[in-house]
PDB file of N, CA and C in Angstrom:
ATOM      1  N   UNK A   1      19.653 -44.283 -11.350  1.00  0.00           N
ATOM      2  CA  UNK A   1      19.684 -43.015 -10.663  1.00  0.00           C
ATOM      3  C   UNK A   1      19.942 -41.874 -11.651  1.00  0.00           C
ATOM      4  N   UNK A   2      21.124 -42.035 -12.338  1.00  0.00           N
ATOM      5  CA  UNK A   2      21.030 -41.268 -13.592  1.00  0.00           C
ATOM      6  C   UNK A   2      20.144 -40.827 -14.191  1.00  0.00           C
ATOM      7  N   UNK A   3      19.697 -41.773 -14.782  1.00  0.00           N
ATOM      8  CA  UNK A   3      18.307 -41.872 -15.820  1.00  0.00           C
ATOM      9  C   UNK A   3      17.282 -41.166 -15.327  1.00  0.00           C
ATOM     10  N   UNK A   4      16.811 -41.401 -14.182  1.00  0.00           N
ATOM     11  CA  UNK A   4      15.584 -40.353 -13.412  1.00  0.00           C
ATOM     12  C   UNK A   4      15.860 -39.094 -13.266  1.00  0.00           C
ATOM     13  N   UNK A   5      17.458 -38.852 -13.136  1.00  0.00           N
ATOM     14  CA  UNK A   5      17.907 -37.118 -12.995  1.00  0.00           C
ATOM     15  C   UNK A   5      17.740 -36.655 -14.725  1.00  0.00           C
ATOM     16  N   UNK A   6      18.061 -37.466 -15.816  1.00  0.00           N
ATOM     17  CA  UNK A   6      17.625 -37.046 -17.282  1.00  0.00           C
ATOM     18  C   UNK A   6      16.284 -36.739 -17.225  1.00  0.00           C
ATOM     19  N   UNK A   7      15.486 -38.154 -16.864  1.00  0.00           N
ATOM     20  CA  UNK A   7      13.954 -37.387 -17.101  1.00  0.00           C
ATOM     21  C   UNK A   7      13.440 -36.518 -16.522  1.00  0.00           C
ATOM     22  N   UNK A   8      13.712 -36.194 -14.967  1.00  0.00           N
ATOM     23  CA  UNK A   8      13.705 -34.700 -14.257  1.00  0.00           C
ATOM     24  C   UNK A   8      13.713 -33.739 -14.860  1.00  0.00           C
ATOM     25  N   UNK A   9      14.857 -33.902 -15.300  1.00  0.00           N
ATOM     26  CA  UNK A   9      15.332 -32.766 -16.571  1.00  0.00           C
ATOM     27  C   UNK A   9      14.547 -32.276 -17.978  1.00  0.00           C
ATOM     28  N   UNK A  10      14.503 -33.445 -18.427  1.00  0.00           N
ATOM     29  CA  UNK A  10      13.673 -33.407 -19.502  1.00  0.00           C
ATOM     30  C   UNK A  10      12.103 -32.796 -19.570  1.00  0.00           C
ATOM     31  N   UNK A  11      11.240 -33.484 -17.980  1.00  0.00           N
ATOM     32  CA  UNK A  11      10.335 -32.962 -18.129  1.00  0.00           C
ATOM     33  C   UNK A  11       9.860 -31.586 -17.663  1.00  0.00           C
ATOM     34  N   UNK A  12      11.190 -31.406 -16.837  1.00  0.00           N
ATOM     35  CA  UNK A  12      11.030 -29.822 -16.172  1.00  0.00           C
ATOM     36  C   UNK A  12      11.264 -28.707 -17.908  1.00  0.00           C
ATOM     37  N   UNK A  13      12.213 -29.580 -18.738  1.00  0.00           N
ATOM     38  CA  UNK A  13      12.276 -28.655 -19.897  1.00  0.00           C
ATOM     39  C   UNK A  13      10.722 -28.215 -20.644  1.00  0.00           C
ATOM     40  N   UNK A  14      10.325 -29.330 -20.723  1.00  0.00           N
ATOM     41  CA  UNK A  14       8.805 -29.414 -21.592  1.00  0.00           C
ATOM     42  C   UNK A  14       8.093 -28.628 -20.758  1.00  0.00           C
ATOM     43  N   UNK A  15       8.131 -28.946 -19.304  1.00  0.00           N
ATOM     44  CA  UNK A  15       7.347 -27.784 -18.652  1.00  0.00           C
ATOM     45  C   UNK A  15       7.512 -26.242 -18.587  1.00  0.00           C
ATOM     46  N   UNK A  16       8.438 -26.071 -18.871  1.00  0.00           N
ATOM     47  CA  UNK A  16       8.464 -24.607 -19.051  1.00  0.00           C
ATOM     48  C   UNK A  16       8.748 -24.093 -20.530  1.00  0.00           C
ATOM     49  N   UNK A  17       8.511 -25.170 -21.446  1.00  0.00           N
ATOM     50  CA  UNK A  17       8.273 -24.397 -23.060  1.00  0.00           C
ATOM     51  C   UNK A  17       6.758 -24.731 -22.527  1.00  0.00           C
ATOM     52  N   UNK A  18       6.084 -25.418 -22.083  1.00  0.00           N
ATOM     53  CA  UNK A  18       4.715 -25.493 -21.982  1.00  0.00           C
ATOM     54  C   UNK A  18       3.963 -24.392 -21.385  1.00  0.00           C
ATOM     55  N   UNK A  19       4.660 -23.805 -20.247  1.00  0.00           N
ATOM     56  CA  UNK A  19       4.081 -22.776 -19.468  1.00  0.00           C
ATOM     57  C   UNK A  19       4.581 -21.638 -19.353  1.00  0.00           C
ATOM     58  N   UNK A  20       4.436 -20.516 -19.649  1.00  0.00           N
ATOM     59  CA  UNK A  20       5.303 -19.087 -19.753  1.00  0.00           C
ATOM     60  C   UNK A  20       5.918 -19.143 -17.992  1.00  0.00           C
ATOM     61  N   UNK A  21       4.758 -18.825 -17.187  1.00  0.00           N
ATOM     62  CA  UNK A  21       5.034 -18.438 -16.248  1.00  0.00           C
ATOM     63  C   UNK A  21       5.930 -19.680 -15.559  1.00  0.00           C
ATOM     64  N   UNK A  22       6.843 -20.299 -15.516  1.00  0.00           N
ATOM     65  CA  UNK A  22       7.584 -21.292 -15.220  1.00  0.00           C
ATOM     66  C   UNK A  22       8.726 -20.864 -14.935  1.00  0.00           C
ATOM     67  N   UNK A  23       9.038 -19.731 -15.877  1.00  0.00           N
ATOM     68  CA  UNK A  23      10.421 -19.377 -15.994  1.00  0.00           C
ATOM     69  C   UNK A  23      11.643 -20.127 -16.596  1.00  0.00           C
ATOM     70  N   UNK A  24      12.344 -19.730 -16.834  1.00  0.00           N
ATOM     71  CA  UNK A  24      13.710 -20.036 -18.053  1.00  0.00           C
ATOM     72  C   UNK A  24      15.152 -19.496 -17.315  1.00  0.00           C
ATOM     73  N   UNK A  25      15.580 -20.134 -17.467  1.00  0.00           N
ATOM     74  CA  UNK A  25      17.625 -19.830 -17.059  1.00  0.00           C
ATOM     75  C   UNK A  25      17.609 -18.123 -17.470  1.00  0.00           C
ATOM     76  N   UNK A  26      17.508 -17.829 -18.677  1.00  0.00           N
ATOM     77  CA  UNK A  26      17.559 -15.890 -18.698  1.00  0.00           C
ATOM     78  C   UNK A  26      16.601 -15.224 -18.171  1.00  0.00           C
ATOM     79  N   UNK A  27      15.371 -15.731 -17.494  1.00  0.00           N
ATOM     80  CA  UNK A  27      14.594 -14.915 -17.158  1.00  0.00           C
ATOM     81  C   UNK A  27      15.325 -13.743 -15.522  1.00  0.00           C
ATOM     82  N   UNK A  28      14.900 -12.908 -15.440  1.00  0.00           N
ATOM     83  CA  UNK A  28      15.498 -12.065 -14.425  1.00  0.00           C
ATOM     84  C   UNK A  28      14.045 -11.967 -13.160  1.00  0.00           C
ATOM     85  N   UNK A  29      14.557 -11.420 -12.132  1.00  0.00           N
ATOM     86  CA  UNK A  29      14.183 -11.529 -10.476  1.00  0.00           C
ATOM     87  C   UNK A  29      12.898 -10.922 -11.136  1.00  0.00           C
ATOM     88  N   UNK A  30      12.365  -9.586 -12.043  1.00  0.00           N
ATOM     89  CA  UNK A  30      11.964  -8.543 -12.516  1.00  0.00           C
ATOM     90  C   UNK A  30      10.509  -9.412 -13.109  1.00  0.00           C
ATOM     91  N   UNK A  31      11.135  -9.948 -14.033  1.00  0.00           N
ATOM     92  CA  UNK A  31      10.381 -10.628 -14.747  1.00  0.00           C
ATOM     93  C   UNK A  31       9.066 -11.679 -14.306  1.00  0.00           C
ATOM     94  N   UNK A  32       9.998 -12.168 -13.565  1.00  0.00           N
ATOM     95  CA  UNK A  32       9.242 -13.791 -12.776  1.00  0.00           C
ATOM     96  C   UNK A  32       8.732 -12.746 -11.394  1.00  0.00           C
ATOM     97  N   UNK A  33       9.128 -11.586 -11.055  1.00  0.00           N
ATOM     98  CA  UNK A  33       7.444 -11.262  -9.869  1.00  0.00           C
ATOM     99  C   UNK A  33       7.156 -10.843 -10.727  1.00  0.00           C
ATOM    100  N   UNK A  34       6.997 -10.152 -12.067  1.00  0.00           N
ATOM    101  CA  UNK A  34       5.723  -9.988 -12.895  1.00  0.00           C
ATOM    102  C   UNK A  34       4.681 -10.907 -13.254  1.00  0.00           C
ATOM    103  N   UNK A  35       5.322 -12.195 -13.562  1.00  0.00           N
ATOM    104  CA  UNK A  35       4.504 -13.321 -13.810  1.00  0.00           C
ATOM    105  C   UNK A  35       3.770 -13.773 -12.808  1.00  0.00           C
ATOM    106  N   UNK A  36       4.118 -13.884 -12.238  1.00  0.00           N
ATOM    107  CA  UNK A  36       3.184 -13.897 -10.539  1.00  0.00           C
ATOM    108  C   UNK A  36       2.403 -13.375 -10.148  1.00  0.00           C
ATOM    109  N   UNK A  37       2.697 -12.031 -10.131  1.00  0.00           N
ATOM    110  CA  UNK A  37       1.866 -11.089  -9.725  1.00  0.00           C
ATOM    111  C   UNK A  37       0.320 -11.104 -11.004  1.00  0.00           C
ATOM    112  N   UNK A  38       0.427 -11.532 -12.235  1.00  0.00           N
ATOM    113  CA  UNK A  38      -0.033 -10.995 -13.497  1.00  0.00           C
ATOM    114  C   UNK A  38      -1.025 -12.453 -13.141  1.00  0.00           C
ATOM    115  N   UNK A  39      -0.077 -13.588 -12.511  1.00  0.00           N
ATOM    116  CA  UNK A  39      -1.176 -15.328 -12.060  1.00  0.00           C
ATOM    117  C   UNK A  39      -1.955 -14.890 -10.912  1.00  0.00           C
ATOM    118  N   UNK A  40      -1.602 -13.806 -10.020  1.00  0.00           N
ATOM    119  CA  UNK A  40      -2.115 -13.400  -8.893  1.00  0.00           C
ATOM    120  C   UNK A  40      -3.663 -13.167  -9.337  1.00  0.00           C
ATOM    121  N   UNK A  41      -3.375 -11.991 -10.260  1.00  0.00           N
ATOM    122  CA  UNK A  41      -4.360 -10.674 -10.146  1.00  0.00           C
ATOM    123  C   UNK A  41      -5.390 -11.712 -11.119  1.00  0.00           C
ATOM    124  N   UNK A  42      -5.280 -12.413 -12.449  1.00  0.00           N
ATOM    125  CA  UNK A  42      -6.200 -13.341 -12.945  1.00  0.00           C
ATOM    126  C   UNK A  42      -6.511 -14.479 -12.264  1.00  0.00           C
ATOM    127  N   UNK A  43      -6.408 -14.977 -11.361  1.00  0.00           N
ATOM    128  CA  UNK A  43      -7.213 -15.635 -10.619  1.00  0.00           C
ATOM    129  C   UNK A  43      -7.812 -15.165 -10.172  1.00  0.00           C
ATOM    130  N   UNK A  44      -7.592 -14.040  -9.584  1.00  0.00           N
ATOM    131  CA  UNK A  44      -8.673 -13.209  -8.697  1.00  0.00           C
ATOM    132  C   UNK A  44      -9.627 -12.439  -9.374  1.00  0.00           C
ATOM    133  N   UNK A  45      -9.327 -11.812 -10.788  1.00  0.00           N
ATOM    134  CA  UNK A  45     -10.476 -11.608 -11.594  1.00  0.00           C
ATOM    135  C   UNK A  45     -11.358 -12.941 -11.923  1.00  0.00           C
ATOM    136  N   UNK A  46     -11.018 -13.942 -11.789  1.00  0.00           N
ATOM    137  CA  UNK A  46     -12.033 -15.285 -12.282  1.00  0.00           C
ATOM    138  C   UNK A  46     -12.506 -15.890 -11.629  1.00  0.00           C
ATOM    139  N   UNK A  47     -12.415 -14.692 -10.354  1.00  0.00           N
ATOM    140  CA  UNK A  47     -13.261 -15.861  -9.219  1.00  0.00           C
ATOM    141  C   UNK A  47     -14.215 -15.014  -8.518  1.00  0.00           C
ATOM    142  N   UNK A  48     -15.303 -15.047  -9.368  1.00  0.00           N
ATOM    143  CA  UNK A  48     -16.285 -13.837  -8.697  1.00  0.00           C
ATOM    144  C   UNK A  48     -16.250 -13.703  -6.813  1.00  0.00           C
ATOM    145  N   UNK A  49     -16.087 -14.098  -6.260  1.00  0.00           N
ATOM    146  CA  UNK A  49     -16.628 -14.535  -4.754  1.00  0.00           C
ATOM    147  C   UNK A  49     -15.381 -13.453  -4.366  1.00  0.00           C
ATOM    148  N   UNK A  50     -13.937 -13.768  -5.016  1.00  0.00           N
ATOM    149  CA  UNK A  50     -12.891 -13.029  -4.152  1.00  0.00           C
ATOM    150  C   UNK A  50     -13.054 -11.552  -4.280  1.00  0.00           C
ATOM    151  N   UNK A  51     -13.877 -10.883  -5.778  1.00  0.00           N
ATOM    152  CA  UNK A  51     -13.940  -9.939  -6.788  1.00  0.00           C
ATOM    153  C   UNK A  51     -14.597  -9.272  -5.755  1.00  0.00           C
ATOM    154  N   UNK A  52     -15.989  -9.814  -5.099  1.00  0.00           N
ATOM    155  CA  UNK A  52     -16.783  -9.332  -4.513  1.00  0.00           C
ATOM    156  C   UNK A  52     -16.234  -9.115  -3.045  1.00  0.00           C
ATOM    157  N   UNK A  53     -15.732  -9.549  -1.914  1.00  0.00           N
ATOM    158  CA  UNK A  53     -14.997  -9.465  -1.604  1.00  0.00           C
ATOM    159  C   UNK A  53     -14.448  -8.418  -1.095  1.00  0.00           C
ATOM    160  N   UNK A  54     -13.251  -8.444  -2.671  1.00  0.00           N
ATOM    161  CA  UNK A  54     -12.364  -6.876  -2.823  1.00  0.00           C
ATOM    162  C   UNK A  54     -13.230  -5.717  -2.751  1.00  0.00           C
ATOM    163  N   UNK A  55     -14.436  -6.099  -3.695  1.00  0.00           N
ATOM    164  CA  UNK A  55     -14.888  -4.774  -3.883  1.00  0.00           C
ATOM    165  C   UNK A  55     -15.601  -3.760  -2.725  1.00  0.00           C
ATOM    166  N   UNK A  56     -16.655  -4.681  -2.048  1.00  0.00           N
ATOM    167  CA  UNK A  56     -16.624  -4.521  -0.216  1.00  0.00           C
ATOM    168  C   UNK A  56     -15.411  -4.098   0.519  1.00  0.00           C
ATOM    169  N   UNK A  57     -14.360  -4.660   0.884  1.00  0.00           N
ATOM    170  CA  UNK A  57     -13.462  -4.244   1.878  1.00  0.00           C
ATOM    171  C   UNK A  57     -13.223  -2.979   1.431  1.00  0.00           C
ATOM    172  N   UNK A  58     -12.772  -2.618  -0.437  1.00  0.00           N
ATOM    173  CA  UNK A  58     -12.199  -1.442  -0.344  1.00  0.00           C
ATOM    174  C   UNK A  58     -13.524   0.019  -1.023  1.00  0.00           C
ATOM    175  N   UNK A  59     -14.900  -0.687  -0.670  1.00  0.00           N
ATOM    176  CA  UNK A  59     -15.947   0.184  -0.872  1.00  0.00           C
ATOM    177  C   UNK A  59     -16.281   0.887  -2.278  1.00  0.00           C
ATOM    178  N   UNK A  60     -15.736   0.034  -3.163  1.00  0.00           N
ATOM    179  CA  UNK A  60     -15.913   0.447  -4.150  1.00  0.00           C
ATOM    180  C   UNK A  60     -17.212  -0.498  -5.113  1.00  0.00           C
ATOM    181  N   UNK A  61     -17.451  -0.435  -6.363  1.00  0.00           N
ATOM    182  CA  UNK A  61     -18.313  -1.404  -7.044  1.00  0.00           C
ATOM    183  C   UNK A  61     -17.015  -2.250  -7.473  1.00  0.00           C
ATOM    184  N   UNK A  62     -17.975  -3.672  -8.020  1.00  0.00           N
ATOM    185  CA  UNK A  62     -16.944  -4.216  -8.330  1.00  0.00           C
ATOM    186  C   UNK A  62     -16.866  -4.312  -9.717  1.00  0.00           C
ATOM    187  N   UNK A  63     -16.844  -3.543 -10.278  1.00  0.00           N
ATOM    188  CA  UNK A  63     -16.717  -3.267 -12.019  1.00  0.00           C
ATOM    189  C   UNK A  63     -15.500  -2.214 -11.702  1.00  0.00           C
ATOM    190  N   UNK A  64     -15.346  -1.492 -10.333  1.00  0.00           N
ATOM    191  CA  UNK A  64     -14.639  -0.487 -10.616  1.00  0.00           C
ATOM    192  C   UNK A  64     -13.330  -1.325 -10.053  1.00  0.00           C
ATOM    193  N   UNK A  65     -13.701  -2.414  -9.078  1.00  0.00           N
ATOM    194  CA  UNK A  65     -12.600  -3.077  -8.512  1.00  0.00           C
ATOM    195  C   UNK A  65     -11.525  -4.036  -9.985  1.00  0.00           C
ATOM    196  N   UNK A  66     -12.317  -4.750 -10.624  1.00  0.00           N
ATOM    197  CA  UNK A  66     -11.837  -4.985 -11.624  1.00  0.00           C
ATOM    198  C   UNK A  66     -11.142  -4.780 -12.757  1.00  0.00           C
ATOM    199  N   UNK A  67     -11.608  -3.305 -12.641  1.00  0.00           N
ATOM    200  CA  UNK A  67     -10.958  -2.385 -13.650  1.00  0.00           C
ATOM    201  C   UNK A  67     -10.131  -2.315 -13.221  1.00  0.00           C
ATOM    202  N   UNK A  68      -9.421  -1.604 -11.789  1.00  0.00           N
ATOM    203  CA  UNK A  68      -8.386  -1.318 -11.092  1.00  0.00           C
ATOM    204  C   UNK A  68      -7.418  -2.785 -11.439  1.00  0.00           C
ATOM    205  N   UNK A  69      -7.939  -3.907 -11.206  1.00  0.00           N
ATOM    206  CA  UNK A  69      -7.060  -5.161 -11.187  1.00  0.00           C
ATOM    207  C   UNK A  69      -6.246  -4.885 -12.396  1.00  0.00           C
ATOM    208  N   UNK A  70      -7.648  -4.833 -13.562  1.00  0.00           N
ATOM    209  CA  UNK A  70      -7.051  -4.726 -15.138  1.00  0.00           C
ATOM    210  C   UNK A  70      -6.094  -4.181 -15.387  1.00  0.00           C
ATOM    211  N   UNK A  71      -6.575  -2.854 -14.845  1.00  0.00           N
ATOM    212  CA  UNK A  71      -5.034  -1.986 -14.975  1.00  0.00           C
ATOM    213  C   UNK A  71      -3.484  -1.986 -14.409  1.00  0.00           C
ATOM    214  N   UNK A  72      -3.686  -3.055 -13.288  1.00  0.00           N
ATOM    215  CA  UNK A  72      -2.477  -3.421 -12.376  1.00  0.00           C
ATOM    216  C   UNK A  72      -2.267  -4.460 -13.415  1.00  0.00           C
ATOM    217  N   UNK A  73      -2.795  -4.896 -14.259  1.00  0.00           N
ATOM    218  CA  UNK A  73      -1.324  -6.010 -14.981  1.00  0.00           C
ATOM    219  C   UNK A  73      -0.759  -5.662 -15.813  1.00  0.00           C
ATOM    220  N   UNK A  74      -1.268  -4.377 -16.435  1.00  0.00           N
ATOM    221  CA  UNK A  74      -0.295  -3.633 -17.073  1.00  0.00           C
ATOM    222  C   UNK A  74       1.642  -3.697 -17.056  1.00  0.00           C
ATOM    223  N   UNK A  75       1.768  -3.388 -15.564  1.00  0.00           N
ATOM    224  CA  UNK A  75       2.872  -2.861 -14.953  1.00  0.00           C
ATOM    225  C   UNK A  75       2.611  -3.440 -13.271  1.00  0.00           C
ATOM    226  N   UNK A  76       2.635  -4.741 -13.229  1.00  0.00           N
ATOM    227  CA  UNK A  76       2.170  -4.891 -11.805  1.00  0.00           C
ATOM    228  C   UNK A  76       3.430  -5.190 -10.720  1.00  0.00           C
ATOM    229  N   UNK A  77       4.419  -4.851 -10.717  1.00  0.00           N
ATOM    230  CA  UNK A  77       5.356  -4.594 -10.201  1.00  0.00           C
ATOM    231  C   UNK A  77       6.140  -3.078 -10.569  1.00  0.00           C
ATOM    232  N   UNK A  78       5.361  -2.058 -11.122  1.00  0.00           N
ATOM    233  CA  UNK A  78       6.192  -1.002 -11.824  1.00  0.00           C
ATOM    234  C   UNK A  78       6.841  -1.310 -12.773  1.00  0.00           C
ATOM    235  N   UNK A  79       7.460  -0.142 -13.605  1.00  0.00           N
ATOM    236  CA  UNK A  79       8.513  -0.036 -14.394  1.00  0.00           C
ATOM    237  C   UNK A  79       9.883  -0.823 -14.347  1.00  0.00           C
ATOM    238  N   UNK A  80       9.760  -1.226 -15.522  1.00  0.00           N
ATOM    239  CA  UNK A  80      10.901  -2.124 -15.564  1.00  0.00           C
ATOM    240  C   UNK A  80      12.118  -1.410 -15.146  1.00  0.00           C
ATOM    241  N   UNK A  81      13.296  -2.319 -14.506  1.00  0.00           N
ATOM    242  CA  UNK A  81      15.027  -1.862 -14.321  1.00  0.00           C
ATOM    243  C   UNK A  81      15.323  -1.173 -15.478  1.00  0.00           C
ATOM    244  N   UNK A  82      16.572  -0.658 -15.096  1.00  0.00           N
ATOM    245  CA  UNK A  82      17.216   0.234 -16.140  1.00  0.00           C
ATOM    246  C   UNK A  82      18.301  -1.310 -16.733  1.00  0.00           C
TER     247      UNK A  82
END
């Protein structure tokens, strides 16, 4: 029983030096919806069908919809806390 709570452990460690967006013990509330939001918005740029989609509902082209995405990962939760 032990032993399986070590390797739990162990492999949840490797998994998150493996994957940014995983998160870490110092990461803050701030941080991790950025990462999310940043897994959000690139999936949805890589999936032409949703792209098109967006770009319909909100009547725009979708070069212009994309751009808009682009620019939301900039800062896709706003400005960081003080």
């Amino acid at each position: 029983m032990a032993a399986d709570r070590m390797n739990i452990n162990r492999s949840w460690d490797h998994i998150q030096a493996k994957y940014v967006g995983t998160g870490h013990s110092d990461m803050t509330k701030f941080e991790w919806a950025s990462n999310q939001h940043r897994d959000s918005i690139a999936s949805h740029l890589g999936h032409g069908d949703i792209m098109t989609y967006f770009a319909v509902a909100q009547g725009d082209s979708i070069g212009r919809t994309r751009y808009a995405l682009l620019e939301k990962m900039l800062q896709p939760c706003g400005p960081p806390p003080e």
